[in-house]
PDB file of N, CA and C in Angstrom:
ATOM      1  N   UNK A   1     190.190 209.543 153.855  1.00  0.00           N
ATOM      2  CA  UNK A   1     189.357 210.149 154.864  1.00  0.00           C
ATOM      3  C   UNK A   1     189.512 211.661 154.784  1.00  0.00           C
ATOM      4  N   UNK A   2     188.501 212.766 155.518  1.00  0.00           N
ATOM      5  CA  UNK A   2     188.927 213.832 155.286  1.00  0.00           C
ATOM      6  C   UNK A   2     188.676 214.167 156.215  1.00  0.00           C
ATOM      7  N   UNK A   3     189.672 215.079 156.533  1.00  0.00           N
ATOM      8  CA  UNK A   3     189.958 216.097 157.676  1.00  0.00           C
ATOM      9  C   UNK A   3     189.164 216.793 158.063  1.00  0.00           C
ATOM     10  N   UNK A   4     188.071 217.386 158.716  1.00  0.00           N
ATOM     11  CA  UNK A   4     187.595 218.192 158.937  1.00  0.00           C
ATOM     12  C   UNK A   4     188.326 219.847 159.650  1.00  0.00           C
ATOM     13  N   UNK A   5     187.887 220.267 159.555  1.00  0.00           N
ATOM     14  CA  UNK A   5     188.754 221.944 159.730  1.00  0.00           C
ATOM     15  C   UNK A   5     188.932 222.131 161.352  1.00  0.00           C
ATOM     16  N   UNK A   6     188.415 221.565 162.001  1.00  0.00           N
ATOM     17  CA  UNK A   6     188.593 221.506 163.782  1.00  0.00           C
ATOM     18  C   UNK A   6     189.893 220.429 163.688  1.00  0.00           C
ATOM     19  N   UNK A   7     190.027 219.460 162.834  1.00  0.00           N
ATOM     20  CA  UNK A   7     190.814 218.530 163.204  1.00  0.00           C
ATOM     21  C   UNK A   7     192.192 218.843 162.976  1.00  0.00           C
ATOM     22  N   UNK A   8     192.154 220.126 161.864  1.00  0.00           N
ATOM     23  CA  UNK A   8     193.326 220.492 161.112  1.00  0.00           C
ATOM     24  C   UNK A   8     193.593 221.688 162.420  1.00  0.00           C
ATOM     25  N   UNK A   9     192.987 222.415 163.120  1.00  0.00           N
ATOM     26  CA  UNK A   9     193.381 223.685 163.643  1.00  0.00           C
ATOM     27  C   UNK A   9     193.968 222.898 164.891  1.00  0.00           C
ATOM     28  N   UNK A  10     193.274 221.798 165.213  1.00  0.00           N
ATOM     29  CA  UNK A  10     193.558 220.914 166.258  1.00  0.00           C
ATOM     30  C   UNK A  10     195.373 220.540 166.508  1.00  0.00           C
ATOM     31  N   UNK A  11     195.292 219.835 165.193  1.00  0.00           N
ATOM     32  CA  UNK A  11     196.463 219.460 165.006  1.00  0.00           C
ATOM     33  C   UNK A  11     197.502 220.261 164.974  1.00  0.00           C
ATOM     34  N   UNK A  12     197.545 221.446 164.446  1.00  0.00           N
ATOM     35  CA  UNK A  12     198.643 222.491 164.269  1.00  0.00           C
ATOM     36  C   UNK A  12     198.739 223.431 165.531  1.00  0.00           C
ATOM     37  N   UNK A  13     198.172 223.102 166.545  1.00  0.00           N
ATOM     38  CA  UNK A  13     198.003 223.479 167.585  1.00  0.00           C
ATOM     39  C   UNK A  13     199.430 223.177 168.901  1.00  0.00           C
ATOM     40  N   UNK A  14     199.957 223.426 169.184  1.00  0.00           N
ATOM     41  CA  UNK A  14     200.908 222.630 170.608  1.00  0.00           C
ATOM     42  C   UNK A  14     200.500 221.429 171.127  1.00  0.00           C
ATOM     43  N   UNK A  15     200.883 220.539 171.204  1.00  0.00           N
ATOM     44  CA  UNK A  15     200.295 219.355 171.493  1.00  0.00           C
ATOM     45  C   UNK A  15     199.086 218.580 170.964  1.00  0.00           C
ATOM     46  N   UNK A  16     199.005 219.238 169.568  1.00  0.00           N
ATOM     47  CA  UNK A  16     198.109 218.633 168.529  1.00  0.00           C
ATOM     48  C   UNK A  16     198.995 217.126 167.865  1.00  0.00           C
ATOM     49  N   UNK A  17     200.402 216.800 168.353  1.00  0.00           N
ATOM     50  CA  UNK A  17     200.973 215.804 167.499  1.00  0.00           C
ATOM     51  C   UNK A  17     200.631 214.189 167.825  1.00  0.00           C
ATOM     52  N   UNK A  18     199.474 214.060 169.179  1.00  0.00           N
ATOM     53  CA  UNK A  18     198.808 213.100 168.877  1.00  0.00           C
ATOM     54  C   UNK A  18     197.699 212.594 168.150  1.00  0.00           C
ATOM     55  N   UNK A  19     197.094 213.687 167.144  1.00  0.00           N
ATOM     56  CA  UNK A  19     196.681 213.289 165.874  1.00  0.00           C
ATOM     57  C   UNK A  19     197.336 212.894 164.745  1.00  0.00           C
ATOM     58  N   UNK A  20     198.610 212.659 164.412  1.00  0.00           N
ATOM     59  CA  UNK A  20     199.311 212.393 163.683  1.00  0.00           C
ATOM     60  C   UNK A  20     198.702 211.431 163.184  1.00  0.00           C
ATOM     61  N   UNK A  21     198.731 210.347 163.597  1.00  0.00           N
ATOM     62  CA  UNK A  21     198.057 209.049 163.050  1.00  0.00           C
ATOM     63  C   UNK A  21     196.888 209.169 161.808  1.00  0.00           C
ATOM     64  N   UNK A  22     195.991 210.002 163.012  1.00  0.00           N
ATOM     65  CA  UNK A  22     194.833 210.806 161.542  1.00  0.00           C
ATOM     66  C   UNK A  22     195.477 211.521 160.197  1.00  0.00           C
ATOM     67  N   UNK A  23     196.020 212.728 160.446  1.00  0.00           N
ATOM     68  CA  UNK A  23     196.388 213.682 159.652  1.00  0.00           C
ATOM     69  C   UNK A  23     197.524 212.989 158.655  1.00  0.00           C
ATOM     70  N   UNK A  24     198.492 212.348 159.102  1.00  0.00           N
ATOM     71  CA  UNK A  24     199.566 211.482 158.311  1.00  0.00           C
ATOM     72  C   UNK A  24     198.939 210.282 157.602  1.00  0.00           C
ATOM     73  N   UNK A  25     197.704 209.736 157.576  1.00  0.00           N
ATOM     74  CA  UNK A  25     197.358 209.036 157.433  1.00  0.00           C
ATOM     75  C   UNK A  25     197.508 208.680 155.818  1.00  0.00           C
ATOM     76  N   UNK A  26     197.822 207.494 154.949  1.00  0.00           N
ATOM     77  CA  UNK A  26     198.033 207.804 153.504  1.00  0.00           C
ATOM     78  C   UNK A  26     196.588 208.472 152.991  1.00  0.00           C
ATOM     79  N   UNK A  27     195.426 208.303 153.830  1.00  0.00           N
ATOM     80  CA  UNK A  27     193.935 208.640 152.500  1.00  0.00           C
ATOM     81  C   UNK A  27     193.568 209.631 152.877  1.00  0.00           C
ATOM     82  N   UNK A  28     194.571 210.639 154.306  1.00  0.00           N
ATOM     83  CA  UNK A  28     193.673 211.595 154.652  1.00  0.00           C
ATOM     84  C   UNK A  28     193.810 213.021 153.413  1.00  0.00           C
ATOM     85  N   UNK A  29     192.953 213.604 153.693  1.00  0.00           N
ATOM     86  CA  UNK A  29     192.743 214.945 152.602  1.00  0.00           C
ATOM     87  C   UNK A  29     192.101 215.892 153.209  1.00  0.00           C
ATOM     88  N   UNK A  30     192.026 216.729 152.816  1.00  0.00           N
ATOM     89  CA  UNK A  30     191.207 218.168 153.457  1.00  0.00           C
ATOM     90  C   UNK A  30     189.712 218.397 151.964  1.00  0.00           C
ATOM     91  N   UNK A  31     188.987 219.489 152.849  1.00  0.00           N
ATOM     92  CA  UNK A  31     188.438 219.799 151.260  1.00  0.00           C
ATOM     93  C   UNK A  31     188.428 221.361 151.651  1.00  0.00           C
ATOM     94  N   UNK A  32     188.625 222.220 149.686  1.00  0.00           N
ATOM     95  CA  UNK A  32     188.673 223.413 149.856  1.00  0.00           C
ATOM     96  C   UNK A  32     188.483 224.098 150.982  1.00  0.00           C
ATOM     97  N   UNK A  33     187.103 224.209 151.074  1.00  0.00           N
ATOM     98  CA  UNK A  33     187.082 225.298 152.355  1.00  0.00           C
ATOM     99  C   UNK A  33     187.983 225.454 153.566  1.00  0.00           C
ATOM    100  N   UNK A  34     188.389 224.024 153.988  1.00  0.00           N
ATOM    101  CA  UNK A  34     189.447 224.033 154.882  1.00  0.00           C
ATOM    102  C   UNK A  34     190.515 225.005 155.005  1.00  0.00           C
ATOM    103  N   UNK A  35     190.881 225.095 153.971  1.00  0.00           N
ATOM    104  CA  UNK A  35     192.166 226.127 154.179  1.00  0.00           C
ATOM    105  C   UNK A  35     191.267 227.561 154.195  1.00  0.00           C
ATOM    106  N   UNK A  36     189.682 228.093 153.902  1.00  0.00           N
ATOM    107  CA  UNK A  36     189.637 229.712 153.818  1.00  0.00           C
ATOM    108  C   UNK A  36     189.044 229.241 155.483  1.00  0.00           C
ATOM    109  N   UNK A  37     188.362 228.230 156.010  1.00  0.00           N
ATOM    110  CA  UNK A  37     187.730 228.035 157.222  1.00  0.00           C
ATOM    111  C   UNK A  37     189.248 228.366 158.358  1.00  0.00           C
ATOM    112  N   UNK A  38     190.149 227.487 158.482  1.00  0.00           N
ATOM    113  CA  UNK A  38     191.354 227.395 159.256  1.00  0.00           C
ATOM    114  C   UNK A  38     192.099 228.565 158.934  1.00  0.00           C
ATOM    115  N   UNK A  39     192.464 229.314 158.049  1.00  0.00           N
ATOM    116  CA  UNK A  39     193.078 230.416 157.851  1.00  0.00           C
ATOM    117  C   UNK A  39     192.300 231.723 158.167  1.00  0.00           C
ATOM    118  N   UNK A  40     190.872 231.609 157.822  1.00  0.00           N
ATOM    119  CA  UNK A  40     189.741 233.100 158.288  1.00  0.00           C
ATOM    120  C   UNK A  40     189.383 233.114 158.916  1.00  0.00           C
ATOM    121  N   UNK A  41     189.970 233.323 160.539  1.00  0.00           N
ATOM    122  CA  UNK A  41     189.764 233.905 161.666  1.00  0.00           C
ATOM    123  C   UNK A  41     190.367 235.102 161.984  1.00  0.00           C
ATOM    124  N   UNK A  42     189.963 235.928 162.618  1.00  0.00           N
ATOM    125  CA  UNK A  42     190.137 237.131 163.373  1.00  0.00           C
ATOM    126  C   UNK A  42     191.202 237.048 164.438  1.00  0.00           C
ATOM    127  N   UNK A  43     192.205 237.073 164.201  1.00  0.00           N
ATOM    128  CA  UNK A  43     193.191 237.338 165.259  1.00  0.00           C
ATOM    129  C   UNK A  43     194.314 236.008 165.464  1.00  0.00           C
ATOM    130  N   UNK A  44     194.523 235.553 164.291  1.00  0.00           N
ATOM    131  CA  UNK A  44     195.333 234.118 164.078  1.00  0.00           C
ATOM    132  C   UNK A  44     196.431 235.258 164.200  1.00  0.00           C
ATOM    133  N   UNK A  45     197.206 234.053 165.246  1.00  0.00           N
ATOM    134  CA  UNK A  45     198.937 234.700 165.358  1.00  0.00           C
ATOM    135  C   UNK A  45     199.501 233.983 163.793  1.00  0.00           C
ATOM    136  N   UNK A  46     200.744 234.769 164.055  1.00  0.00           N
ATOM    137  CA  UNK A  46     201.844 234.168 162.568  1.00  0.00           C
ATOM    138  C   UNK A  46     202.149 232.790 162.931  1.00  0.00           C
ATOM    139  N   UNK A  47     202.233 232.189 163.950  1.00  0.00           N
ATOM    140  CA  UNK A  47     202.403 231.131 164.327  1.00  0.00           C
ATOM    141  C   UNK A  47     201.532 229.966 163.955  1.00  0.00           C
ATOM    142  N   UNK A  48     200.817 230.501 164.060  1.00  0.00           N
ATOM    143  CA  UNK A  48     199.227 229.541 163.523  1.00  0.00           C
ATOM    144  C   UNK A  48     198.848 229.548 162.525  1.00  0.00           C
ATOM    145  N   UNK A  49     198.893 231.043 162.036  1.00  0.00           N
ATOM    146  CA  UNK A  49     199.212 231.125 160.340  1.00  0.00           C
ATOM    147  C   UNK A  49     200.236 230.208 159.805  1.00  0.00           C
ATOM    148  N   UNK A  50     201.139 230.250 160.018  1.00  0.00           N
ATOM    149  CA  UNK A  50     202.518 229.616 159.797  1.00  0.00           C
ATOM    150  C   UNK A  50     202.097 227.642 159.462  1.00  0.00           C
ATOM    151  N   UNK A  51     201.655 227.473 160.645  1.00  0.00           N
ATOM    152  CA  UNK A  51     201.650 225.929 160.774  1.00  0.00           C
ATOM    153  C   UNK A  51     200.344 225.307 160.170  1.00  0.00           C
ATOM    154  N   UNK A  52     199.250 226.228 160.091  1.00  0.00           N
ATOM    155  CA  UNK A  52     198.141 225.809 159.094  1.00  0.00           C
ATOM    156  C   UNK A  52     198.685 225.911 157.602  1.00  0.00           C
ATOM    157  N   UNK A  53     199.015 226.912 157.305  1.00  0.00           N
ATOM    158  CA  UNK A  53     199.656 226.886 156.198  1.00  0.00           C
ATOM    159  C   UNK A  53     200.715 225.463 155.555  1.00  0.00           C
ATOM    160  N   UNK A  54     201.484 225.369 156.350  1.00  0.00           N
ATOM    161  CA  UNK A  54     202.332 224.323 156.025  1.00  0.00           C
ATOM    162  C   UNK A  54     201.557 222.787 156.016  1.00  0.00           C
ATOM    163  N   UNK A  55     200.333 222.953 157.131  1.00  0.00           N
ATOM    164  CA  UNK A  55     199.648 221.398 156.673  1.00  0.00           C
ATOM    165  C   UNK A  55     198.907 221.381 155.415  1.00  0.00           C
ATOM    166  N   UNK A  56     197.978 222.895 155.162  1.00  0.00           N
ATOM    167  CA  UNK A  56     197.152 222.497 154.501  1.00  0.00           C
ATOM    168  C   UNK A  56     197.602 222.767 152.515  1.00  0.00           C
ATOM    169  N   UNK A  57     199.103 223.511 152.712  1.00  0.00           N
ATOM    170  CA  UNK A  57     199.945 223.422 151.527  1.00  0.00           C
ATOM    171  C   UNK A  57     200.409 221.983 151.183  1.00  0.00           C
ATOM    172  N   UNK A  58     200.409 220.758 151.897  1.00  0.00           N
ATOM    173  CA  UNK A  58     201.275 219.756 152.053  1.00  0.00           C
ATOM    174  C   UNK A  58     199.756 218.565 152.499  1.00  0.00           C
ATOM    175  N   UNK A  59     198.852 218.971 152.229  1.00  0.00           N
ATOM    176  CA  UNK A  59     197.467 217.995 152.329  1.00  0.00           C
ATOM    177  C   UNK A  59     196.905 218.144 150.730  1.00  0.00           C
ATOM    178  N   UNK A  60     196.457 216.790 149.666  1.00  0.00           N
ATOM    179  CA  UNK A  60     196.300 216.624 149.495  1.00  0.00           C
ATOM    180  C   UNK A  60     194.382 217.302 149.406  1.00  0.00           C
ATOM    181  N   UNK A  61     193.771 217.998 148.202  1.00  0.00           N
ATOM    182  CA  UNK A  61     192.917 218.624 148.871  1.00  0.00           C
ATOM    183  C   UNK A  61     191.742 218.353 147.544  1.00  0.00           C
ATOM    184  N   UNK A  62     190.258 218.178 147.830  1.00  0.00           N
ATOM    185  CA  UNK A  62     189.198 218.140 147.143  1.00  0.00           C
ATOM    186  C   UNK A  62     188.770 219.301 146.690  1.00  0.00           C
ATOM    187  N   UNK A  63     188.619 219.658 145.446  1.00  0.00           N
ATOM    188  CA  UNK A  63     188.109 220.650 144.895  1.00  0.00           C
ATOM    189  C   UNK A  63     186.795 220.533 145.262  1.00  0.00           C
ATOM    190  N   UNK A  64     186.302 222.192 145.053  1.00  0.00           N
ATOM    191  CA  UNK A  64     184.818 222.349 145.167  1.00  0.00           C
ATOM    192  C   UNK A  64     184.344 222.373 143.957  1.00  0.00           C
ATOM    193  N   UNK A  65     183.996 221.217 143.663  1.00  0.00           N
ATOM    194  CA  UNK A  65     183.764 220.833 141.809  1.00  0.00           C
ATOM    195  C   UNK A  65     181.694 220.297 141.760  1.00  0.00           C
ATOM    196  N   UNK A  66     181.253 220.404 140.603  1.00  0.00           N
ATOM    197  CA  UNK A  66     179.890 220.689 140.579  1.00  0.00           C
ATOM    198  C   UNK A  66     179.195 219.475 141.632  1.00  0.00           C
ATOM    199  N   UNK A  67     179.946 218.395 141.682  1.00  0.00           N
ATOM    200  CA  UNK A  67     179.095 217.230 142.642  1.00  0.00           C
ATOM    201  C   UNK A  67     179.034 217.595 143.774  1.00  0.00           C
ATOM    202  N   UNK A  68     180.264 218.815 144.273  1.00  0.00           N
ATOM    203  CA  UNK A  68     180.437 218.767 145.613  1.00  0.00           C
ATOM    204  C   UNK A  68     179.537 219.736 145.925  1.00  0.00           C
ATOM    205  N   UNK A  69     178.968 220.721 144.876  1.00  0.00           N
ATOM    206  CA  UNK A  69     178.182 221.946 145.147  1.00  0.00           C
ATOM    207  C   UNK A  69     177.072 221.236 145.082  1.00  0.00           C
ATOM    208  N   UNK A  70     176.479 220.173 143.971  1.00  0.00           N
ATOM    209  CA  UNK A  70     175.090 219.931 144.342  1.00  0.00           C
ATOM    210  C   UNK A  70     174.864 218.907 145.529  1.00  0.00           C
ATOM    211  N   UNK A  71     175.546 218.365 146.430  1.00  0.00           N
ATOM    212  CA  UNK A  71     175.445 217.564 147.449  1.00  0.00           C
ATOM    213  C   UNK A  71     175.161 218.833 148.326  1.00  0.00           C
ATOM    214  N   UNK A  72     176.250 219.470 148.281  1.00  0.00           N
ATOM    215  CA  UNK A  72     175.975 220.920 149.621  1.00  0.00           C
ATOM    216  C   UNK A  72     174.399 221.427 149.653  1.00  0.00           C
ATOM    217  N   UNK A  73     173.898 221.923 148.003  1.00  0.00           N
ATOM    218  CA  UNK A  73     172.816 222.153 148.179  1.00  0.00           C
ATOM    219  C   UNK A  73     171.751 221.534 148.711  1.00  0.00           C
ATOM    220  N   UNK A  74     172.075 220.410 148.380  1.00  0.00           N
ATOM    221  CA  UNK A  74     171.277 219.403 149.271  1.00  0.00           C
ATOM    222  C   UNK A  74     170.696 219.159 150.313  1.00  0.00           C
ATOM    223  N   UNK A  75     172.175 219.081 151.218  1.00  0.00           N
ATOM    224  CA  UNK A  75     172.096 218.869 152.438  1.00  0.00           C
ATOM    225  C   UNK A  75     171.456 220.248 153.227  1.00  0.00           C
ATOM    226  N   UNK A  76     171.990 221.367 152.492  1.00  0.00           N
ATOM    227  CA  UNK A  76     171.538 222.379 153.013  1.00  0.00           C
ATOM    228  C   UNK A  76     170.241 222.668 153.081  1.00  0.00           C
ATOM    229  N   UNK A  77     169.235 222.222 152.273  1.00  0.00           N
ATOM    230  CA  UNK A  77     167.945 222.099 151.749  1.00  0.00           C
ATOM    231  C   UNK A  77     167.408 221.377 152.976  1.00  0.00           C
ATOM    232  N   UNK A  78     167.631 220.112 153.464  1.00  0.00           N
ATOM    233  CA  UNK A  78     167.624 219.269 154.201  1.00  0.00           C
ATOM    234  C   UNK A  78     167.264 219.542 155.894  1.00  0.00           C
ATOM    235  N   UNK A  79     168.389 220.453 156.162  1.00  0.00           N
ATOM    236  CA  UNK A  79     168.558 220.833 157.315  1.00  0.00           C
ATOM    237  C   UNK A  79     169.568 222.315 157.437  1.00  0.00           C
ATOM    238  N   UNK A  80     169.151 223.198 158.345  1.00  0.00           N
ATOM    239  CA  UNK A  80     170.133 224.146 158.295  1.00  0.00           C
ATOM    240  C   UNK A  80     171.593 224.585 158.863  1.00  0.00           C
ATOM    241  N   UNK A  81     172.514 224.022 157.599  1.00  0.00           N
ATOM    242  CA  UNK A  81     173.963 224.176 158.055  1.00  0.00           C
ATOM    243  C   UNK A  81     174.652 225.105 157.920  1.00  0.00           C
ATOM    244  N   UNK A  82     175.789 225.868 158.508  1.00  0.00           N
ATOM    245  CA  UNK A  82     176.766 226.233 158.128  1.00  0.00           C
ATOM    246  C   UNK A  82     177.266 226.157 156.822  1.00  0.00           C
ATOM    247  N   UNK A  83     177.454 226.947 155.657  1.00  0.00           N
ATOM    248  CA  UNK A  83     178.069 226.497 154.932  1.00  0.00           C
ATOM    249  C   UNK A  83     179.435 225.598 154.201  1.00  0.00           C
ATOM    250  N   UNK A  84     180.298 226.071 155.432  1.00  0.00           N
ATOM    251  CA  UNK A  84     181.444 225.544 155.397  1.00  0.00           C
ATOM    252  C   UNK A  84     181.193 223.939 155.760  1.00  0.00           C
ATOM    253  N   UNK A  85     180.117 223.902 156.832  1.00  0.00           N
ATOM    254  CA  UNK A  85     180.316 222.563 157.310  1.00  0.00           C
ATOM    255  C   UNK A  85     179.312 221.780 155.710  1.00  0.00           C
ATOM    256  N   UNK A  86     178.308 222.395 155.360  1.00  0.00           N
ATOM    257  CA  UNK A  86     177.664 222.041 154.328  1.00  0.00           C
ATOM    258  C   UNK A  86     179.079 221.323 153.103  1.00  0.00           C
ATOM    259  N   UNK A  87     179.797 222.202 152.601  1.00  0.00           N
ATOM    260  CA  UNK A  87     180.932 222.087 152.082  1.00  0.00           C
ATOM    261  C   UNK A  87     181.563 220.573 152.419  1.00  0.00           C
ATOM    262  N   UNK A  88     182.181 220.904 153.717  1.00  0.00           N
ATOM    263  CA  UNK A  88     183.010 219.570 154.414  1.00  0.00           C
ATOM    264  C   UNK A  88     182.083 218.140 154.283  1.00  0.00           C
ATOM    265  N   UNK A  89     180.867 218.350 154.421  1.00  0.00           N
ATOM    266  CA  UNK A  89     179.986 217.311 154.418  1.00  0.00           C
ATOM    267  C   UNK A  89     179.601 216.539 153.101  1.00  0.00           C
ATOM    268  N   UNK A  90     180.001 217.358 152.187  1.00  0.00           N
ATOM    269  CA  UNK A  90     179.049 217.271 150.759  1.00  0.00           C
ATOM    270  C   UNK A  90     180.211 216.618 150.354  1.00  0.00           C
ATOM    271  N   UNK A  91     181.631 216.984 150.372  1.00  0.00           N
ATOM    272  CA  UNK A  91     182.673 216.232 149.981  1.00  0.00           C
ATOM    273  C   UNK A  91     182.896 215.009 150.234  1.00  0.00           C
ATOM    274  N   UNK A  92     182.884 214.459 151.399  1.00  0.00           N
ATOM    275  CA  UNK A  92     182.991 213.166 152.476  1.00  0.00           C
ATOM    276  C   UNK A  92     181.738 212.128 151.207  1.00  0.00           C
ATOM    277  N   UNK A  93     180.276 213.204 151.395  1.00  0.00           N
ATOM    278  CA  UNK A  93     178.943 212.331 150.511  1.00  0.00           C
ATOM    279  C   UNK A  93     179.723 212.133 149.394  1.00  0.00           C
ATOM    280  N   UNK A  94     179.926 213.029 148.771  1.00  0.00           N
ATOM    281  CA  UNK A  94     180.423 212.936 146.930  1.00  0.00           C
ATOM    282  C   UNK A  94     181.455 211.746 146.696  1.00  0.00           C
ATOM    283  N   UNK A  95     182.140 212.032 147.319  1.00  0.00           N
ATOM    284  CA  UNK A  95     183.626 210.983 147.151  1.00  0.00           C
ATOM    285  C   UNK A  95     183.354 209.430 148.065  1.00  0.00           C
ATOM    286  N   UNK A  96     182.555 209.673 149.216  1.00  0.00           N
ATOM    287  CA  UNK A  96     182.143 208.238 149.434  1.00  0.00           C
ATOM    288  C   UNK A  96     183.008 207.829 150.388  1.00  0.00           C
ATOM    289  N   UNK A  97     183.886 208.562 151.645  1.00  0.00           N
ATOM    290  CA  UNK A  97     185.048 208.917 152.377  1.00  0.00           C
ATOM    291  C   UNK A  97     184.804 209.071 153.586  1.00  0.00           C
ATOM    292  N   UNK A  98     185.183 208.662 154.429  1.00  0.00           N
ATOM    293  CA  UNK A  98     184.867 209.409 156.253  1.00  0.00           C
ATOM    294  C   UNK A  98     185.211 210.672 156.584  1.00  0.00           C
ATOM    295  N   UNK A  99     184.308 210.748 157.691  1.00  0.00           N
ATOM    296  CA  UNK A  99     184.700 212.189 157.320  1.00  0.00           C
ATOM    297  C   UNK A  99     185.370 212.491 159.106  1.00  0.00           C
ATOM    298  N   UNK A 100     186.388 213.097 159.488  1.00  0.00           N
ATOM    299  CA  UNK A 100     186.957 213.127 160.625  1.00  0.00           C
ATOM    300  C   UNK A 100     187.063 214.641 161.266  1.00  0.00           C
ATOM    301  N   UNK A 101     186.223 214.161 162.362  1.00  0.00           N
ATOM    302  CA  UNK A 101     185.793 215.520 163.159  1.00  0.00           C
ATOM    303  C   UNK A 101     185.964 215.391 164.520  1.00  0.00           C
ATOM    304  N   UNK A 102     185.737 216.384 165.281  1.00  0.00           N
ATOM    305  CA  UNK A 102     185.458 215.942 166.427  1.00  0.00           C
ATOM    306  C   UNK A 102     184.141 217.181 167.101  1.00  0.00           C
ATOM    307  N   UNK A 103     183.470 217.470 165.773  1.00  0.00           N
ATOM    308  CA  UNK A 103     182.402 218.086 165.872  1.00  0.00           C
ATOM    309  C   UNK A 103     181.117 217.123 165.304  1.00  0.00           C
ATOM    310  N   UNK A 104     180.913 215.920 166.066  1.00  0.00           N
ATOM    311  CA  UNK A 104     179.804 215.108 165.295  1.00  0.00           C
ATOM    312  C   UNK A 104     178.976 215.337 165.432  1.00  0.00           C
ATOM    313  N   UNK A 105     177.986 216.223 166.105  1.00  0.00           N
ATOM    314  CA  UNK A 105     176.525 216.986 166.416  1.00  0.00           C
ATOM    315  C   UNK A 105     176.430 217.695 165.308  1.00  0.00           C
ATOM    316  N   UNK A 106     177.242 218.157 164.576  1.00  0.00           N
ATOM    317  CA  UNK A 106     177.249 218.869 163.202  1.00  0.00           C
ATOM    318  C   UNK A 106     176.417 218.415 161.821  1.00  0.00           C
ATOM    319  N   UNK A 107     177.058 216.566 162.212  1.00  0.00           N
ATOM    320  CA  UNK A 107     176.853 216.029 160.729  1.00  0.00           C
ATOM    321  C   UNK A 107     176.302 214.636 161.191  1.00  0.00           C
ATOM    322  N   UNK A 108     175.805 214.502 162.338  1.00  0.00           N
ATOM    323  CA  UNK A 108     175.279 213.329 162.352  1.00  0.00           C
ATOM    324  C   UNK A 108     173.543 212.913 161.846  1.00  0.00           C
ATOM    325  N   UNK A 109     173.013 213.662 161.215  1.00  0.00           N
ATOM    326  CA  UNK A 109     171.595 213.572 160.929  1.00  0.00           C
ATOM    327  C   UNK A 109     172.343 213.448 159.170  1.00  0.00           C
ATOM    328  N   UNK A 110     172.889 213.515 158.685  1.00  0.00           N
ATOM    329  CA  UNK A 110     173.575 213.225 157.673  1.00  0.00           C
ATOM    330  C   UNK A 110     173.511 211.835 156.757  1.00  0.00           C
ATOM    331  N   UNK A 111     172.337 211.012 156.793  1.00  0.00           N
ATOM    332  CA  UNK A 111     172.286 209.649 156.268  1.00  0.00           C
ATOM    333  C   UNK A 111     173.566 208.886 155.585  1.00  0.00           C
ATOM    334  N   UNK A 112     173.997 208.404 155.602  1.00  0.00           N
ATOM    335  CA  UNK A 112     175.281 207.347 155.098  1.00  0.00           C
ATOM    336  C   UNK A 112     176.624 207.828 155.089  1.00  0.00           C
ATOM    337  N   UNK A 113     176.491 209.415 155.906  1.00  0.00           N
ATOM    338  CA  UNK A 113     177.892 209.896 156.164  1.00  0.00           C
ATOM    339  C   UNK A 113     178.647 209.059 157.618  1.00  0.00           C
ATOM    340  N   UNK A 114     180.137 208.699 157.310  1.00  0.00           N
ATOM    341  CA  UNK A 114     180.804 207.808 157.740  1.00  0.00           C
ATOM    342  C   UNK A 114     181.518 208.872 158.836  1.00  0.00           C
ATOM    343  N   UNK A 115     181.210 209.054 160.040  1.00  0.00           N
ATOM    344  CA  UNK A 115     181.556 209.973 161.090  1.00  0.00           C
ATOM    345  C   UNK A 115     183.032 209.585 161.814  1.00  0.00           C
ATOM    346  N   UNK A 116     183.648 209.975 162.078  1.00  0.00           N
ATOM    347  CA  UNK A 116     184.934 209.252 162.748  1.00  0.00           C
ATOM    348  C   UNK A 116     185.498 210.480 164.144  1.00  0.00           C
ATOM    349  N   UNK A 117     185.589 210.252 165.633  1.00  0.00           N
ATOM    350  CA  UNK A 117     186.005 211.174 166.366  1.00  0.00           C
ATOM    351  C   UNK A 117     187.040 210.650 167.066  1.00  0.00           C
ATOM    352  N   UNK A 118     188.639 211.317 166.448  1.00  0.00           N
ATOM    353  CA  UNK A 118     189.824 210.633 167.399  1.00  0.00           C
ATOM    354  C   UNK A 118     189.268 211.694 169.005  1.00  0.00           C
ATOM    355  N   UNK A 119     188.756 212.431 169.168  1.00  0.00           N
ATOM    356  CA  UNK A 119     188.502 212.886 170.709  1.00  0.00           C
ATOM    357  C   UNK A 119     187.661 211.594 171.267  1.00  0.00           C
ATOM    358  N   UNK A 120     186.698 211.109 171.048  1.00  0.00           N
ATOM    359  CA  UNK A 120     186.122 209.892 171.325  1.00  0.00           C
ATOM    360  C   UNK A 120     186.822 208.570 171.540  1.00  0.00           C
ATOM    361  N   UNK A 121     187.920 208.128 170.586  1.00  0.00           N
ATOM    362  CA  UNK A 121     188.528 206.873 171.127  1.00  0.00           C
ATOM    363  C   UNK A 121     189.690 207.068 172.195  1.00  0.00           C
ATOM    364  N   UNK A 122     189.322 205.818 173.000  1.00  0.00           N
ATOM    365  CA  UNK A 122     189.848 205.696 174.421  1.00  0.00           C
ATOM    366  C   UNK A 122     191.275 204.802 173.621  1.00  0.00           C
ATOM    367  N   UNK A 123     192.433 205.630 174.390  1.00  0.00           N
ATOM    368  CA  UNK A 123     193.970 204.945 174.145  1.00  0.00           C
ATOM    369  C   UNK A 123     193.729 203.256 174.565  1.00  0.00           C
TER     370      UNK A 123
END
């Protein structure tokens, strides 16, 4: 499954350790952009620096390799995304993977993408 970049900032967050389940998960993965998306913000403490760093050094991660660029183009063609989320989306399509967010208004017009929101399931 792959991480989406809200799920990763989520998690490394104070009281992000009830995503564990997700993030520890054996199939979860990130894709590239994740780490320039979660790391390129304006005003990240060292702290946050610190703990993104350590997940997304220690995640398992999808290159941005030519399938993943021509799916992006795609989708982007399609409808108008974000690139990054274009990115996150095109990976999940390419590899055939869920994709775990808790931004699903993003990617739900997305045909056969496999959506997953731990904010959505009830304990």
């Amino acid at each position: 499954m792959l991480l989406a970049t809200n799920i990763v900032i989520y998690a490394c967050q104070p009281g992000g350790g009830w995503l564990t389940s997700w993030t520890s998960h054996p199939d979860a993965a990130i894709a590239s952009v994740t780490r320039i998306e979660a790391l390129g913000f304006a005003g990240i403490s060292p702290e946050e620096e610190t703990a993104i760093l350590e997940f997304v050094n220690a995640s398992p991660t999808y290159a941005l390799d030519d399938e993943v660029i021509e799916q992006a183009v795609q989708l982007r063609q399609q409808k108008k995304m974000k690139l990054g989320d274009a990115i996150i989306a095109a990976t999940a399509v390419a590899y055939n993977i869920p994709l775990v967010t808790r931004n699903v208004d993003d990617f739900k017009h997305i045909v056969g993408l496999d959506l997953r929101n731990p904010f959505a399931i009830t304990p």
